[in-house]
C-alpha atoms as a PDB file:
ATOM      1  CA  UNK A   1      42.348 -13.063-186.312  1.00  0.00           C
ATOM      2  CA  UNK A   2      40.892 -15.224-188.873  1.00  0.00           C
ATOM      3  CA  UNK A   3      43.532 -13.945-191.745  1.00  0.00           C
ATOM      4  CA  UNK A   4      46.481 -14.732-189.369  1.00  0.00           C
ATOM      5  CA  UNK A   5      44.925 -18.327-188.076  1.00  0.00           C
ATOM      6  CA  UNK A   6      44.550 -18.682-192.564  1.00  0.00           C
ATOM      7  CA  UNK A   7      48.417 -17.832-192.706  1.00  0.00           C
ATOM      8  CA  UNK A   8      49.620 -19.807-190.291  1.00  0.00           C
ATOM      9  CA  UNK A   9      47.449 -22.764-192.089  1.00  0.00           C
ATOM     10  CA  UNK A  10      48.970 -21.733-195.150  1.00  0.00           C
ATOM     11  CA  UNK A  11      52.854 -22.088-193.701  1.00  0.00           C
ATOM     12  CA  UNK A  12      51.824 -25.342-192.342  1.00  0.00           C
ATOM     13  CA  UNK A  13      49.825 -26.973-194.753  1.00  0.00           C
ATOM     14  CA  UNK A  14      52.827 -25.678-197.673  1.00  0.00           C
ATOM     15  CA  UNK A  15      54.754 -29.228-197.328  1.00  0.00           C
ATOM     16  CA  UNK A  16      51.559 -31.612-196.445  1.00  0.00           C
ATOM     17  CA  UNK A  17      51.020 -33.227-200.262  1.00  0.00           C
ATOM     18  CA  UNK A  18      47.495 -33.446-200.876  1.00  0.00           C
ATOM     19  CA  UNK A  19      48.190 -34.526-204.449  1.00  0.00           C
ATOM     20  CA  UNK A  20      47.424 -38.053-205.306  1.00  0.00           C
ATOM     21  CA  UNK A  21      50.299 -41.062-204.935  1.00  0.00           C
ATOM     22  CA  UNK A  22      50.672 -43.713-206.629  1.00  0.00           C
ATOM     23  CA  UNK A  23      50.138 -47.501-205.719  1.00  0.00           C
ATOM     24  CA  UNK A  24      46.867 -47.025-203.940  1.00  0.00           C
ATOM     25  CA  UNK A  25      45.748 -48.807-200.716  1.00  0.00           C
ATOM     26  CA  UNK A  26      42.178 -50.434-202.841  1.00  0.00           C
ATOM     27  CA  UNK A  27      42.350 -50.786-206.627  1.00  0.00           C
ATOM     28  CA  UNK A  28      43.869 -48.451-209.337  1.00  0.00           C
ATOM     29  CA  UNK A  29      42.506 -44.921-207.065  1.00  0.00           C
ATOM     30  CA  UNK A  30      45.043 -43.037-206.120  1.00  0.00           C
ATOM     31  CA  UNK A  31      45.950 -42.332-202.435  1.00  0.00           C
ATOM     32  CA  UNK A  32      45.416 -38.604-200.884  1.00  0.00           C
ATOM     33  CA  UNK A  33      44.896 -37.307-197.637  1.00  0.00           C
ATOM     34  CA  UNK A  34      41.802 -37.176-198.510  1.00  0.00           C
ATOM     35  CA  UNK A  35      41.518 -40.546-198.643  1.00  0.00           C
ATOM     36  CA  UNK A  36      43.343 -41.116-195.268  1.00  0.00           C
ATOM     37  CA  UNK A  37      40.568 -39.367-193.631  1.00  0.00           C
ATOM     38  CA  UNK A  38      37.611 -40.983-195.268  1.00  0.00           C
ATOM     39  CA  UNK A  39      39.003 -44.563-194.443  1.00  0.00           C
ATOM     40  CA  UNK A  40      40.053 -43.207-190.681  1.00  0.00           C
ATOM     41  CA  UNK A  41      36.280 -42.443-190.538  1.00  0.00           C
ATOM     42  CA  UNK A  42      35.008 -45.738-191.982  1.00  0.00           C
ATOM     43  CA  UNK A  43      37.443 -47.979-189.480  1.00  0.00           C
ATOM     44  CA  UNK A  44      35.910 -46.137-186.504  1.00  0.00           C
ATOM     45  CA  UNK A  45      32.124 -46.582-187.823  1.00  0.00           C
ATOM     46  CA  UNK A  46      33.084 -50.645-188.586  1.00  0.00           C
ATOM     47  CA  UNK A  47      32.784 -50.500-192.715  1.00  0.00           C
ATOM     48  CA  UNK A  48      36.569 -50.084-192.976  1.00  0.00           C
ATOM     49  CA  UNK A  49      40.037 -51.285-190.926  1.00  0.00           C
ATOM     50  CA  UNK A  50      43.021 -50.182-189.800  1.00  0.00           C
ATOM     51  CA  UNK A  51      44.742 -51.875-192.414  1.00  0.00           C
ATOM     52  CA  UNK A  52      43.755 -49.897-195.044  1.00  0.00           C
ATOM     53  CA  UNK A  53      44.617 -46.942-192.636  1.00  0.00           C
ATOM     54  CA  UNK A  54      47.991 -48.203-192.337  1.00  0.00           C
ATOM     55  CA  UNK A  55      47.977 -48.911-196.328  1.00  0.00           C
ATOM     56  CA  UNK A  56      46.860 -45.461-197.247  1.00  0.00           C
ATOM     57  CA  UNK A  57      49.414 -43.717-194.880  1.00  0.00           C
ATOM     58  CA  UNK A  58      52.285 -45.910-196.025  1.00  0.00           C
ATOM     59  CA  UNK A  59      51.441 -44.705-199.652  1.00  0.00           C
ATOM     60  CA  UNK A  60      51.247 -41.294-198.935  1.00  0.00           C
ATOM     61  CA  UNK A  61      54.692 -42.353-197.131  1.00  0.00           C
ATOM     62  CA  UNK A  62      54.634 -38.993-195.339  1.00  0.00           C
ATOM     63  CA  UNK A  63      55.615 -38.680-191.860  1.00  0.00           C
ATOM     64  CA  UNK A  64      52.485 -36.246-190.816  1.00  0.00           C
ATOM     65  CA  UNK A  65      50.554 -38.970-192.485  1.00  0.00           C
ATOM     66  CA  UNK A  66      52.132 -41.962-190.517  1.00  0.00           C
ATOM     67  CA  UNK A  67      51.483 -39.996-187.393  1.00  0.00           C
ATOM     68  CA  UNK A  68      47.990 -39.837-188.212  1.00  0.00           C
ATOM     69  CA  UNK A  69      47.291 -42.698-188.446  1.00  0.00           C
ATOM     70  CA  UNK A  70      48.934 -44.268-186.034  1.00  0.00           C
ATOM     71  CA  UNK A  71      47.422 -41.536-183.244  1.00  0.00           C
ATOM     72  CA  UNK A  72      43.792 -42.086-184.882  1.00  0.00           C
ATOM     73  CA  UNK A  73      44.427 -45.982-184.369  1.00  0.00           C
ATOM     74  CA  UNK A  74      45.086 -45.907-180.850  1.00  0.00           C
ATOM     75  CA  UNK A  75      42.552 -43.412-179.687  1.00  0.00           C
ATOM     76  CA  UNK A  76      39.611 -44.015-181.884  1.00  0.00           C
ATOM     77  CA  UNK A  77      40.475 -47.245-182.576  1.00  0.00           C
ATOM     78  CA  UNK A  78      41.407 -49.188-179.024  1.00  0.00           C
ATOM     79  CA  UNK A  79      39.112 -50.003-177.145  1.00  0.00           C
ATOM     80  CA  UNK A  80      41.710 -50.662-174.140  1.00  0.00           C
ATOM     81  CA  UNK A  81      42.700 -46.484-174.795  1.00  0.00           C
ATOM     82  CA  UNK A  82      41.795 -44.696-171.544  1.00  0.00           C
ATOM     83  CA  UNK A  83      40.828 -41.782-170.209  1.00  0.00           C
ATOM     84  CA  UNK A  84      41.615 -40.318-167.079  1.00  0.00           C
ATOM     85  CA  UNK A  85      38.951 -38.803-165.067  1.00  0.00           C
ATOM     86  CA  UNK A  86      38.532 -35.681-162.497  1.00  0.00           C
ATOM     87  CA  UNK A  87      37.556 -37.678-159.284  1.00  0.00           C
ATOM     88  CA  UNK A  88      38.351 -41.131-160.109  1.00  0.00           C
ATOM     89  CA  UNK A  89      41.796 -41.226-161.438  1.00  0.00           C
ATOM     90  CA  UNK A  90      44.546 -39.388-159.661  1.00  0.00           C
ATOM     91  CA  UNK A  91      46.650 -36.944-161.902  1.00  0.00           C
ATOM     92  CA  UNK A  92      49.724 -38.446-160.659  1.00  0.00           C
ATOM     93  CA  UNK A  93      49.993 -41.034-162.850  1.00  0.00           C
ATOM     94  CA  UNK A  94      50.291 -39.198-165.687  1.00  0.00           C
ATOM     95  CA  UNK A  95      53.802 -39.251-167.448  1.00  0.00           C
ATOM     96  CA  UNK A  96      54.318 -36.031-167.467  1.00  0.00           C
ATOM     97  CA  UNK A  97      58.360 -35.368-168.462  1.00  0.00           C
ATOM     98  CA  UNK A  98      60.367 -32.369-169.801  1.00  0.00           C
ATOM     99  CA  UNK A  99      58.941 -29.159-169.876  1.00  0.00           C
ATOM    100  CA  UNK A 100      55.492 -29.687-169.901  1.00  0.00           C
ATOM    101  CA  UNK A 101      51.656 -27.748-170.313  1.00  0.00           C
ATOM    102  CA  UNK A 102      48.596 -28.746-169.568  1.00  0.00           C
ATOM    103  CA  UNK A 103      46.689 -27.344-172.834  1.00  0.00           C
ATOM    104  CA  UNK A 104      43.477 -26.699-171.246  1.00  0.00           C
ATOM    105  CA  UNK A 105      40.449 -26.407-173.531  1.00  0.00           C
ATOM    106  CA  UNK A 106      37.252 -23.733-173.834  1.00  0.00           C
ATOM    107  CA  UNK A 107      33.594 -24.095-173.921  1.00  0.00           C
ATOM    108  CA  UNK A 108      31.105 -21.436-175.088  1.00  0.00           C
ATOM    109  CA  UNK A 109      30.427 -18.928-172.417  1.00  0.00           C
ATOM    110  CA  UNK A 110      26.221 -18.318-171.119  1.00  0.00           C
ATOM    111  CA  UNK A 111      25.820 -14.892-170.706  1.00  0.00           C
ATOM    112  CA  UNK A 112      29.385 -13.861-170.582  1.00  0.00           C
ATOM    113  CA  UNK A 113      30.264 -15.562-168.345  1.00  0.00           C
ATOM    114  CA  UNK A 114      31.649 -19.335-167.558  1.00  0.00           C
ATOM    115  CA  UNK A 115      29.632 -22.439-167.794  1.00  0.00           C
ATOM    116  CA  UNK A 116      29.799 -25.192-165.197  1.00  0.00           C
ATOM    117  CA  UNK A 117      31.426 -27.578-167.937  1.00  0.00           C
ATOM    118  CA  UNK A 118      33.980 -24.963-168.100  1.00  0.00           C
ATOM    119  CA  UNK A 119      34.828 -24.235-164.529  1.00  0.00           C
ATOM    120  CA  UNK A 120      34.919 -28.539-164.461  1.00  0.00           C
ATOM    121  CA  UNK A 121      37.239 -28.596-167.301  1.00  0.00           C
ATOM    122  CA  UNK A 122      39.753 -25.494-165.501  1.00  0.00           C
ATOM    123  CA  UNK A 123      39.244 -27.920-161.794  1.00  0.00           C
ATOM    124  CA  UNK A 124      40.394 -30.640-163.578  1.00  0.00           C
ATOM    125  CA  UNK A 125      43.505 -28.418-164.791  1.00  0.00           C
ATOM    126  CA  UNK A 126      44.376 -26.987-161.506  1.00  0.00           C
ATOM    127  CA  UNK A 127      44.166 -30.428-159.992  1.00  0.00           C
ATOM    128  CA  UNK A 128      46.578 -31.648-162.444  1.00  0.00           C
ATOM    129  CA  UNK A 129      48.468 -28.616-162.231  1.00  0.00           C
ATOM    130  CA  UNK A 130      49.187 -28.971-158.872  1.00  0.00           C
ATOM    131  CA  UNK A 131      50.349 -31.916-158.420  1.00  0.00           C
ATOM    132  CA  UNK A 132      52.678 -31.342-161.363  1.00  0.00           C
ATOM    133  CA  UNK A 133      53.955 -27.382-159.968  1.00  0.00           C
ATOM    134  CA  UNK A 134      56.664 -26.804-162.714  1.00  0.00           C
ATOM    135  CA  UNK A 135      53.967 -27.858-165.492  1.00  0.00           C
ATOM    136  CA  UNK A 136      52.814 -24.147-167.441  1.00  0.00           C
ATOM    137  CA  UNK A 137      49.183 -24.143-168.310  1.00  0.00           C
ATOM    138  CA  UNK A 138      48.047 -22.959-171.776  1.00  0.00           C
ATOM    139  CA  UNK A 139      44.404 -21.640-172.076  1.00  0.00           C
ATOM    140  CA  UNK A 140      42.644 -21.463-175.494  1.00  0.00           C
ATOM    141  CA  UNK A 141      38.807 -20.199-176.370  1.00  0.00           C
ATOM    142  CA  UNK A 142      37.992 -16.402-177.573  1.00  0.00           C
ATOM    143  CA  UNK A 143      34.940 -13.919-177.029  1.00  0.00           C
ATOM    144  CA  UNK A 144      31.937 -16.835-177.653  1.00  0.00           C
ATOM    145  CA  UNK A 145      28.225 -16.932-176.499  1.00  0.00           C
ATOM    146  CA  UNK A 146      25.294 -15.285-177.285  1.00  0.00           C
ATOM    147  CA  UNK A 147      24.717 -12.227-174.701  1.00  0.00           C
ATOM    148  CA  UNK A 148      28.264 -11.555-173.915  1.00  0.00           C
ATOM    149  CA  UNK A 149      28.772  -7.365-175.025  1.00  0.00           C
ATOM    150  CA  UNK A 150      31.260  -6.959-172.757  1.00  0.00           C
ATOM    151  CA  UNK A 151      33.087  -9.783-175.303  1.00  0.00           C
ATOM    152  CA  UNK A 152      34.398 -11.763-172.200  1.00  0.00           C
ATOM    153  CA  UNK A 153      37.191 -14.104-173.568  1.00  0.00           C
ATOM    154  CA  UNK A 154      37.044 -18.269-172.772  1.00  0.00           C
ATOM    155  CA  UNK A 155      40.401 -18.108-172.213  1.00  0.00           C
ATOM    156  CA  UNK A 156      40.230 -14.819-169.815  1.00  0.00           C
ATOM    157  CA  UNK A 157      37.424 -15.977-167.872  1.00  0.00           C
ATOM    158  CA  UNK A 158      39.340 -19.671-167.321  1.00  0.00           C
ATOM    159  CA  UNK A 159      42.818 -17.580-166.086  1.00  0.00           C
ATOM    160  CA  UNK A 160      41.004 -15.222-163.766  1.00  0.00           C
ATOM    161  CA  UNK A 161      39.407 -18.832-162.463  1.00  0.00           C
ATOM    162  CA  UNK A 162      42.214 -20.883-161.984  1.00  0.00           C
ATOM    163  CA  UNK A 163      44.666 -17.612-160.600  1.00  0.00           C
ATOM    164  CA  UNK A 164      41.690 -16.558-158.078  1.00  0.00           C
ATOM    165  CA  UNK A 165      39.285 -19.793-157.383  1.00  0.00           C
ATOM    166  CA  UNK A 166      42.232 -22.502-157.726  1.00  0.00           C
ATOM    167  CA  UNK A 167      45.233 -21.118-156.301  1.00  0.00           C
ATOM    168  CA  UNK A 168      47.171 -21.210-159.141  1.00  0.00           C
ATOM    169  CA  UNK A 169      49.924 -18.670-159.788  1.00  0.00           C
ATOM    170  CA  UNK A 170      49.542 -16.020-162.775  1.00  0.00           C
ATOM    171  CA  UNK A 171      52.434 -16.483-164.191  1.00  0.00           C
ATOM    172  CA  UNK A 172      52.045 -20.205-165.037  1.00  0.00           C
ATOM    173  CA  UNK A 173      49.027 -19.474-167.615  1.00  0.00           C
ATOM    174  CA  UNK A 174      49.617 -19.089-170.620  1.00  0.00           C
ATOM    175  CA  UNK A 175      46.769 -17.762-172.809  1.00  0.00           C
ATOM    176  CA  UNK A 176      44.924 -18.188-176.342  1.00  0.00           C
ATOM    177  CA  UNK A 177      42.120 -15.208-176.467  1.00  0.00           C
ATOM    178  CA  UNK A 178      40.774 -15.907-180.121  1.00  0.00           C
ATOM    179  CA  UNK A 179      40.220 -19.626-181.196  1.00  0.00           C
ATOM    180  CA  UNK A 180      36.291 -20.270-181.736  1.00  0.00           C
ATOM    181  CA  UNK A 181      36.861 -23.414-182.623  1.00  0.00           C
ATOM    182  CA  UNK A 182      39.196 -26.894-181.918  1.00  0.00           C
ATOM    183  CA  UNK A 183      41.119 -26.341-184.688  1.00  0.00           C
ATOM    184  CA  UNK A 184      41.500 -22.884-183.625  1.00  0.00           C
ATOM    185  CA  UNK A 185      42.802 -24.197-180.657  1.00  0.00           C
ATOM    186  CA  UNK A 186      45.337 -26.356-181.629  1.00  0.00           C
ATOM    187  CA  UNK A 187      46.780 -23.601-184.391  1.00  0.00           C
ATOM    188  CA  UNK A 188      46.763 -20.520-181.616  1.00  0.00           C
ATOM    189  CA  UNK A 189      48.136 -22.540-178.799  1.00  0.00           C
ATOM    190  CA  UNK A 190      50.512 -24.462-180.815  1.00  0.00           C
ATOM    191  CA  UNK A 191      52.206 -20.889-181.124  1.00  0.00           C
ATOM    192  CA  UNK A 192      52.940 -20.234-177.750  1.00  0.00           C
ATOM    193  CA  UNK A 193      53.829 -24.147-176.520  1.00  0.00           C
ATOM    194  CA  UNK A 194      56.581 -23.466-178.974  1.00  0.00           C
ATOM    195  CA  UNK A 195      57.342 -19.685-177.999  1.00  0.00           C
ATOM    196  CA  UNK A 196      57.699 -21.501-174.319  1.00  0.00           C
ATOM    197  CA  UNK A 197      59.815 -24.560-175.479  1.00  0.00           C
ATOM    198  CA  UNK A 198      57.047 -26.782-174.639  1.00  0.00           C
ATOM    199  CA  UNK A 199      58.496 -30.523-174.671  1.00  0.00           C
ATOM    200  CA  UNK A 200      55.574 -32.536-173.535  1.00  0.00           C
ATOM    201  CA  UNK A 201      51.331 -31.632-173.148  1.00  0.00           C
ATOM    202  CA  UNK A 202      48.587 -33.047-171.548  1.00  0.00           C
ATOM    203  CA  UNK A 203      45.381 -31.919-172.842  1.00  0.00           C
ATOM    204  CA  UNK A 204      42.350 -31.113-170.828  1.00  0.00           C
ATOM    205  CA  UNK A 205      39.239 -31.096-171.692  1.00  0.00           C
ATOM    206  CA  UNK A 206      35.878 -32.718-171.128  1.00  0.00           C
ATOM    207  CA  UNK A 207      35.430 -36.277-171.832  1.00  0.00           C
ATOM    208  CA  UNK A 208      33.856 -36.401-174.429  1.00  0.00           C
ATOM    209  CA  UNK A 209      36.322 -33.729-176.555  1.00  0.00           C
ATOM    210  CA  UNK A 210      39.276 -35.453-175.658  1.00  0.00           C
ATOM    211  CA  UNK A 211      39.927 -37.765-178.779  1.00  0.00           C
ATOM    212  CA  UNK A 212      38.531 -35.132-181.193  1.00  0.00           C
ATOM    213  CA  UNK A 213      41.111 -32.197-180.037  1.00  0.00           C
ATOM    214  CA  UNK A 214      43.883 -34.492-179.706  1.00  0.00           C
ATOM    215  CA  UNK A 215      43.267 -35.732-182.989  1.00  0.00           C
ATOM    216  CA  UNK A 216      44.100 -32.167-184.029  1.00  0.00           C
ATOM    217  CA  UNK A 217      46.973 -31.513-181.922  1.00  0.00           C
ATOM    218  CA  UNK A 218      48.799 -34.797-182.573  1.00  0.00           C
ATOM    219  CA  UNK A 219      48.461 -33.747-186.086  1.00  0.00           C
ATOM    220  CA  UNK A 220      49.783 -30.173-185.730  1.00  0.00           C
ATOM    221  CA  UNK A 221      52.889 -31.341-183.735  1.00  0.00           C
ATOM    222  CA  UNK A 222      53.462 -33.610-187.084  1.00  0.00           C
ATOM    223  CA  UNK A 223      53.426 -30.910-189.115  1.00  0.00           C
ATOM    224  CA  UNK A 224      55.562 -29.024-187.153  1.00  0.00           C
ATOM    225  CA  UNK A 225      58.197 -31.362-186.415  1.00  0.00           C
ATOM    226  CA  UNK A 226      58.477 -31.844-190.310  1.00  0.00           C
ATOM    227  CA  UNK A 227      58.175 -27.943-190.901  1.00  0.00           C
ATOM    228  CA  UNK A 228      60.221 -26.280-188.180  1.00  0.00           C
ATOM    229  CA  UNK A 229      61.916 -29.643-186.175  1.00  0.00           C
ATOM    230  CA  UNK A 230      59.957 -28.507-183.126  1.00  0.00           C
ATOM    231  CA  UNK A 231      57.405 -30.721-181.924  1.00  0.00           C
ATOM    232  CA  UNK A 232      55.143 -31.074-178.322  1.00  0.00           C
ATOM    233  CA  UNK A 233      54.433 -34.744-178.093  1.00  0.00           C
ATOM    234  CA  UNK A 234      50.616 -35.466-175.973  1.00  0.00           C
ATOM    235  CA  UNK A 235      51.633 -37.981-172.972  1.00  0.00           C
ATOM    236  CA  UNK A 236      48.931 -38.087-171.463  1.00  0.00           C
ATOM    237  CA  UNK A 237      45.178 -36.956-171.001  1.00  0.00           C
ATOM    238  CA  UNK A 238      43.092 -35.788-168.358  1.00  0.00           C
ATOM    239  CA  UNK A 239      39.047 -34.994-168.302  1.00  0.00           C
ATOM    240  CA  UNK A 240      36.176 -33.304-166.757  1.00  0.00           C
ATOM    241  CA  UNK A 241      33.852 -36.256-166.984  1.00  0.00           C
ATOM    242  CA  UNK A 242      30.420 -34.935-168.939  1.00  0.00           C
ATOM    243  CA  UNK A 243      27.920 -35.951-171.599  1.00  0.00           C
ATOM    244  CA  UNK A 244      27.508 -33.427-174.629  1.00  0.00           C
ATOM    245  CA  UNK A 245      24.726 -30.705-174.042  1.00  0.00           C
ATOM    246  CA  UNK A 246      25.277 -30.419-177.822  1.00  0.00           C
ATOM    247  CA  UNK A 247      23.617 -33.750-179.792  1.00  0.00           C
ATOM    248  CA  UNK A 248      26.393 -33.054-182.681  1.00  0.00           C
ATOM    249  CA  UNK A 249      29.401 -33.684-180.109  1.00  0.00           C
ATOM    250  CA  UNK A 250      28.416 -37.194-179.817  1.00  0.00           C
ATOM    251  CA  UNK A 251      29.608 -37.068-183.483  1.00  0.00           C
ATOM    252  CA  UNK A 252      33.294 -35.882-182.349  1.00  0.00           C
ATOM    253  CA  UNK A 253      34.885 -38.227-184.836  1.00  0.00           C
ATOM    254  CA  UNK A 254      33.560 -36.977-187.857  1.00  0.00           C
ATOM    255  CA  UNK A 255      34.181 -33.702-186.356  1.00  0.00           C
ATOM    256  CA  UNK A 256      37.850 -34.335-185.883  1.00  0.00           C
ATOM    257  CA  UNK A 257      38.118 -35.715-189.507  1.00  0.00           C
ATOM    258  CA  UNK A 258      36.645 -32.863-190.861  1.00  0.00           C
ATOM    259  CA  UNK A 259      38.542 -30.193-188.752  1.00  0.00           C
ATOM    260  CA  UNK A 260      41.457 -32.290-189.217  1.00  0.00           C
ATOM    261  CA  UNK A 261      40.927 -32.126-193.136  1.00  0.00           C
ATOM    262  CA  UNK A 262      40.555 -27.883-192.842  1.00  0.00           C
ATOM    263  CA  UNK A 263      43.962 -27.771-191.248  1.00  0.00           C
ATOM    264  CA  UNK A 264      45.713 -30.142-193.516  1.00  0.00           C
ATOM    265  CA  UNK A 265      44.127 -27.925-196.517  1.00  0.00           C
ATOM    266  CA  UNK A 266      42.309 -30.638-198.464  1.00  0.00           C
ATOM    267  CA  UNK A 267      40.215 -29.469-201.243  1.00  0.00           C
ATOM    268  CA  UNK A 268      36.453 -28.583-201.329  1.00  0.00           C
ATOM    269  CA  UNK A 269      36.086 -31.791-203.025  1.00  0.00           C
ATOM    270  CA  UNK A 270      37.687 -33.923-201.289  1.00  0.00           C
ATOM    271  CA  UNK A 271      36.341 -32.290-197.459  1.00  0.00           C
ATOM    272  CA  UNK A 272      32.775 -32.816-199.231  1.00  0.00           C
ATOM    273  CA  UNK A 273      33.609 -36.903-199.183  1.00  0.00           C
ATOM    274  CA  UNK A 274      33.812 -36.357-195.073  1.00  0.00           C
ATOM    275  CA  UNK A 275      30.849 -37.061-193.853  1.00  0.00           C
ATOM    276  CA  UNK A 276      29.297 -33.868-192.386  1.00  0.00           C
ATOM    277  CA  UNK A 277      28.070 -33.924-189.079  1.00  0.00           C
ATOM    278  CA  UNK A 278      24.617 -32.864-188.069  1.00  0.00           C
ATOM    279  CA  UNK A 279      24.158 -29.804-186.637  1.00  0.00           C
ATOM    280  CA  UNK A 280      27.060 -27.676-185.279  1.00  0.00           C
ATOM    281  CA  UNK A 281      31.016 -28.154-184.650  1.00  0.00           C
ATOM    282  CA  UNK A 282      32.659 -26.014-182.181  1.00  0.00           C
END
């Protein structure tokens, strides 16, 4: 799995330039991705702007780069950007158009089996889901957890959950069996959304993940749009409303920026400017 998530990384990341550009956004220093990322980071913690984010992708004059950036600045960045919730916003107004998926996220399993977070994240999917019936549903999130030998899936336990507990029909969901992480995600489901001729996505997730792994998908629909003309734009978002168990999720942007600089294949050197988040990133 891990060699065939690498080549698929390595066909995408072929056309991304990571080499420097000239006419940097501060001084003489040259603009890289790398540099994108590190001033993304500094606008959201208040010792940078989103004019130099703007500067730095109009130097690197790239359109993954200008897509970025501009998806960084308005969910990171806005603080008018909302979030809709499972039991206070109804999935209805979401503008959901063209042949659509809800790309529904996993959390580590307890025991082998499904956490309440997950079974909130897969009700928030199958209300969405049915209010939208010709919407597929793409599951993503291997064999995780400590305790789990019969290596129960993420994504097998959330299928079984929405086809039996939620009513929803088999054949909708679509599923990812081996990402252990949001990157993972994004690169294993961004597979089949294309296999299926996936227009449009909603991602769903719990609140707190849902800027970090659309960071990542925004950013892989960039990449593919300038690698293969096939994209699946996000329009729209919808949460299971929850705090992190995990103290390092409350760090989801400098988890995004990092993730976001494995799948654009920076450097070692430049990923060790990203500031590293404490303890772990799932």
């Amino acid at each position: 799995m891990k060699n065939t998530w690498k080549l698929l990384l390595s066909l995408l990341c072929a056309a991304v330039l990571i080499a420097p550009v000239p006419g940097a956004a501060s001084g003489n220093a040259a603009v890289t991705y790398g540099t994108l990322l590190c001033d993304m980071l500094e606008a959201w913690e208040g010792s940078g702007s989103a004019e130099r984010v703007d500067a730095d992708a109009e130097a690197l004059g790239d359109e993954v780069a200008l897509s970025i950036a501009r998806h960084w600045k308005q969910v990171y960045l806005d603080p008018d950007y909302r979030l809709l919730l499972l039991g206070r916003d109804d999935p209805a107004q979401l503008p959901v158009r063209g042949r659509h998926a809800f790309v529904v996220l996993g959390y580590e399993l307890l025991n082998g089996g499904m956490t309440d977070e997950l079974k909130g994240r897969c009700d928030a999917a199958a209300a969405a889901a049915k209010t939208f019936p010709a919407s597929l549903l793409v599951c993503s999130g291997g064999a995780t957890g400590q305790n789990n030998p019969q290596r129960h899936t993420e994504a097998g336990l959330m299928k079984d959950y929405l086809v039996d507990e939620c009513g929803i029909a088999a054949e909708r969901v679509f599923t990812d069996e081996r990402a252990l992480t949001t990157a993972e995600n994004a690169v294993n489901t961004f597979v089949i959304l294309q296999a299926q001729g996936v227009e449009t996505m909603t991602l769903v997730t719990s609140s707190y993940h849902q800027r970090w792994g659309q960071v990542l998908y925004n950013a892989l629909s960039a990449m593919y749009r300038k690698e293969h003309g096939y994209s699946a734009e996000i329009v729209g978002n919808f949460c299971y409303d929850i705090a992190p168990s995990n103290p390092a999720f409350r760090q989801d942007a400098r988890i995004a920026v990092r993730q976001l600089g494995q799948i654009l294949g920076l450097s070692s050197e430049e990923m060790s400017r990203l500031q590293r988040p404490r303890g772990g990133s799932r």
